[in-house]
C-alpha atoms as a PDB file:
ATOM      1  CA  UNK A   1      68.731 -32.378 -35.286  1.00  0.00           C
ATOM      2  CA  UNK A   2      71.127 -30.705 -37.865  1.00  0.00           C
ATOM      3  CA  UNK A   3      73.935 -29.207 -36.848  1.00  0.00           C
ATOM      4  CA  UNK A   4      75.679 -25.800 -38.561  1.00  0.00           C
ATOM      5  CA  UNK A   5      79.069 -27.315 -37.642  1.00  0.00           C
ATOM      6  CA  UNK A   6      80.602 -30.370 -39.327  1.00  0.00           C
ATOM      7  CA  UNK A   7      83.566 -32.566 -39.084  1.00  0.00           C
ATOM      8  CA  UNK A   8      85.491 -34.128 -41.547  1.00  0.00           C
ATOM      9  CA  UNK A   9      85.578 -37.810 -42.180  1.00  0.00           C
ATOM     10  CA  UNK A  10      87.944 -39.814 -40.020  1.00  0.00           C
ATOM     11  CA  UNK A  11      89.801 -38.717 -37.260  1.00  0.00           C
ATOM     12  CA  UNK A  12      89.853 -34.902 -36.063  1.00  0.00           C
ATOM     13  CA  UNK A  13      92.229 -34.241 -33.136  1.00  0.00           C
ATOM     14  CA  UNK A  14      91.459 -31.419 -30.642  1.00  0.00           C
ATOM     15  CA  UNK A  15      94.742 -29.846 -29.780  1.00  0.00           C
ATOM     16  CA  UNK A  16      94.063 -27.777 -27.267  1.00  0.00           C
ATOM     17  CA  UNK A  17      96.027 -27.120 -23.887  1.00  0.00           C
ATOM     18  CA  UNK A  18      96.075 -26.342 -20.189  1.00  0.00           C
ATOM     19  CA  UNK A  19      97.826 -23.161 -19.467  1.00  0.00           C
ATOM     20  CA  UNK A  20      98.743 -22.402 -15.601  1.00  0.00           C
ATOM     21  CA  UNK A  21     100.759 -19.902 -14.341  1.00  0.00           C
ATOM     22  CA  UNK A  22     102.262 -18.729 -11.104  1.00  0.00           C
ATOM     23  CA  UNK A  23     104.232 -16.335  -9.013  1.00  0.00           C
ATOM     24  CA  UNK A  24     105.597 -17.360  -5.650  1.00  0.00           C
ATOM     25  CA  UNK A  25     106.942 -14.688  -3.499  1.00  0.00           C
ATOM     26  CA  UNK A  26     109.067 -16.311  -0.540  1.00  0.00           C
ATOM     27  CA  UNK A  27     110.814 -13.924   1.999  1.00  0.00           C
ATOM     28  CA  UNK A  28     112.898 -11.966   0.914  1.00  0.00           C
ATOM     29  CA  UNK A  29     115.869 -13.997   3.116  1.00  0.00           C
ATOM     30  CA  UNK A  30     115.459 -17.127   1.518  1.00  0.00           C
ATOM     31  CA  UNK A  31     117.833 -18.097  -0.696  1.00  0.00           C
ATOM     32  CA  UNK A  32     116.102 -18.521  -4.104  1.00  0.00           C
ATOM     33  CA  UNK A  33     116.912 -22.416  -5.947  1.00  0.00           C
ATOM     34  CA  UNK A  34     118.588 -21.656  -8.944  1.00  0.00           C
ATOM     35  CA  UNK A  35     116.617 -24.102 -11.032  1.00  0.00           C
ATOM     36  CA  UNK A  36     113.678 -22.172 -10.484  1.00  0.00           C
ATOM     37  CA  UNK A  37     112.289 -18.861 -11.401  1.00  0.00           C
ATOM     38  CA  UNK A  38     110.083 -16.809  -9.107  1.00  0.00           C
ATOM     39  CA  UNK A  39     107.511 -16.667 -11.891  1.00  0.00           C
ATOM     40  CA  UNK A  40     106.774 -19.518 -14.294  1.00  0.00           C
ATOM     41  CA  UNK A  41     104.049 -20.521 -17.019  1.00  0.00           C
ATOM     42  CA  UNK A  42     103.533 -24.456 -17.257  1.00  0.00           C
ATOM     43  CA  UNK A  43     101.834 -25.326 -20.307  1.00  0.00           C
ATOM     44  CA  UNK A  44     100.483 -28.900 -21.011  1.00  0.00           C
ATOM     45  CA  UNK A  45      98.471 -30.280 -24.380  1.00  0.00           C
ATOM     46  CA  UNK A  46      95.929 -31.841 -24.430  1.00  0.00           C
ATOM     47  CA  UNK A  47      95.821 -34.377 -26.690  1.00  0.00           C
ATOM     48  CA  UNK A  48      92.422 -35.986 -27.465  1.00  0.00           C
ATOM     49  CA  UNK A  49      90.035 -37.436 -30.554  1.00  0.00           C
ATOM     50  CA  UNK A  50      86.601 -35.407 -31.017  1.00  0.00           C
ATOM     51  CA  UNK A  51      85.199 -38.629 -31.972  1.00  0.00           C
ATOM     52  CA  UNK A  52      84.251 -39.215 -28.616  1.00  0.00           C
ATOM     53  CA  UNK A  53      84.358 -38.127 -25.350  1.00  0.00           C
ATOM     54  CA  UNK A  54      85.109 -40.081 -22.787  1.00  0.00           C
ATOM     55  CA  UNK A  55      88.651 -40.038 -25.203  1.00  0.00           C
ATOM     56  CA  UNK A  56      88.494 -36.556 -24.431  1.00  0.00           C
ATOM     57  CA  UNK A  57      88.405 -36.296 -20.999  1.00  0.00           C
ATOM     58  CA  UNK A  58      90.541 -39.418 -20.690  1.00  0.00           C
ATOM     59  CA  UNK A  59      93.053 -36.882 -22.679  1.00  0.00           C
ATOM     60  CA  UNK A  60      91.925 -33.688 -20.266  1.00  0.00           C
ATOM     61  CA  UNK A  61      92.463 -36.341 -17.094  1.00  0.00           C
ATOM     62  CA  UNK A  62      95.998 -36.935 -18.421  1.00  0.00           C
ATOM     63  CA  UNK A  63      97.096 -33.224 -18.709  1.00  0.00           C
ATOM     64  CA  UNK A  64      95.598 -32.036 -15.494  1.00  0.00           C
ATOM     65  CA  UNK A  65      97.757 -34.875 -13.574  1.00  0.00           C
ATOM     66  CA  UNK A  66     100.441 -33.906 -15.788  1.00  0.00           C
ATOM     67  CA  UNK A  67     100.333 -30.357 -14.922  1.00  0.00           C
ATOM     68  CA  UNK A  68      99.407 -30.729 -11.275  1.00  0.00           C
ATOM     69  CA  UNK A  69     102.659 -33.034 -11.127  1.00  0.00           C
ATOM     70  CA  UNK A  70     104.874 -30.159 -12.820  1.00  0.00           C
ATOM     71  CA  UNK A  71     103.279 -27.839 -10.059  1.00  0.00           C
ATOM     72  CA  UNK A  72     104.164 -30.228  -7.321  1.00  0.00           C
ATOM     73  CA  UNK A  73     107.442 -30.591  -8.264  1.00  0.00           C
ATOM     74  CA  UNK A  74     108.076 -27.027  -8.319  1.00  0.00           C
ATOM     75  CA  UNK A  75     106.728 -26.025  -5.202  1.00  0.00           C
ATOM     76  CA  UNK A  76     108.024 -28.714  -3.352  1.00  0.00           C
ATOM     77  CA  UNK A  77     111.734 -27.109  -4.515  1.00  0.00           C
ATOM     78  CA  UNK A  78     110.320 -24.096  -2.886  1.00  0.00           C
ATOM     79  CA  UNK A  79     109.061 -25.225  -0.204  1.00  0.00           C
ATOM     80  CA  UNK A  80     112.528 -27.423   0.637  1.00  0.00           C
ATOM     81  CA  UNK A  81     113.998 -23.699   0.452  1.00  0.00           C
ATOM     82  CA  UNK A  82     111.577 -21.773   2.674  1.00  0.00           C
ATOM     83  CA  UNK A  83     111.464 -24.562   5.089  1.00  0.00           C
ATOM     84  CA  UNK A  84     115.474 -24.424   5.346  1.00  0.00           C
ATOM     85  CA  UNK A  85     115.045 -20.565   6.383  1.00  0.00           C
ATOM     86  CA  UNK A  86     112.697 -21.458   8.619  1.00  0.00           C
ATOM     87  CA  UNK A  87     114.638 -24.346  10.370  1.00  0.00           C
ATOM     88  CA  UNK A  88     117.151 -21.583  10.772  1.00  0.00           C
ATOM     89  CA  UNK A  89     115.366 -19.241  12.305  1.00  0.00           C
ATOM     90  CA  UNK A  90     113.951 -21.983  14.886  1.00  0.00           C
ATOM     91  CA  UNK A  91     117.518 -22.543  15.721  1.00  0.00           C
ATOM     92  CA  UNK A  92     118.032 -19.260  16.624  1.00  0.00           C
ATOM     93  CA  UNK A  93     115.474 -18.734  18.581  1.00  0.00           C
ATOM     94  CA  UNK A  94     115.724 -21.669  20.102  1.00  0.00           C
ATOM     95  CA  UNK A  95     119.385 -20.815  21.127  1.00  0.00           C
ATOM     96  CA  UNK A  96     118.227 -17.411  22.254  1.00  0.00           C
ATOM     97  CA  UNK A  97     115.934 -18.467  24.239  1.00  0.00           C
ATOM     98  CA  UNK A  98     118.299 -21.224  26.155  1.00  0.00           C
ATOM     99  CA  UNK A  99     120.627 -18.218  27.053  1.00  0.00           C
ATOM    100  CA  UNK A 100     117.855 -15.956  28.256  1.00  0.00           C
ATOM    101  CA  UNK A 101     116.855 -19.014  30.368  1.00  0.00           C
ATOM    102  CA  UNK A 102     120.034 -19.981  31.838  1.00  0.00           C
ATOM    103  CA  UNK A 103     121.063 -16.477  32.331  1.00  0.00           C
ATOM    104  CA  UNK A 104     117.918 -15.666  34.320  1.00  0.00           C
ATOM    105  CA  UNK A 105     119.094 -19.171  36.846  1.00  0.00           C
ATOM    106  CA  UNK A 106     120.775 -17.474  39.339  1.00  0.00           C
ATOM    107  CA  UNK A 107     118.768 -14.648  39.819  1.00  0.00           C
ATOM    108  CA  UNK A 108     116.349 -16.394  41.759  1.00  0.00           C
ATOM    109  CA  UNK A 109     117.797 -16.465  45.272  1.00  0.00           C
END
């Protein structure tokens, strides 16, 4: 079977690249991590030989745990800040509750 396409002798390299991006939108109380914007493109190449594939997906393999660790990273920073918002407001329910509770103790006779 002939093929239209052909590649040049030796080596080609496929430089292509994964490309995710995001927007998190936390409440609007939390207080935003400064090392981290709201919005953010992660970009990872991937680098792999034509000459065969199981090089190319070996390369593909590589970026996706690349990129899926960049991810990870960055939403575990924003999760670390939601989550301290949250504890707060726990606490303060929490406390509100206890005086509700202890104020309502000696109404009961």
């Amino acid at each position: 079977m002939d093929s239209e396409c052909s590649r040049p002798a030796g080596i080609a390299f496929l430089m292509s690249s994964i490309t995710i991006t995001y927007t998190v939108y936390p409440p609007t109380e939390t207080v935003l991590p400064d090392e981290l914007p709201t919005s953010r493109t992660i970009e990872v190449a991937v680098n792999a030989s034509q000459d065969s594939g199981s090089s190319y997906y070996g390369g593909l393999h590589e970026a996706l745990a690349e990129a899926r660790n960049q991810i990870g990273i960055d939403l575990t920073i924003w999760r670390d800040a939601v989550g301290k918002l949250e504890l707060s407001k726990e606490s303060k329910k929490g406390k509100m509750d206890e005086e509700e509770e202890s104020d309502g103790e000696g109404d009961e006779e």
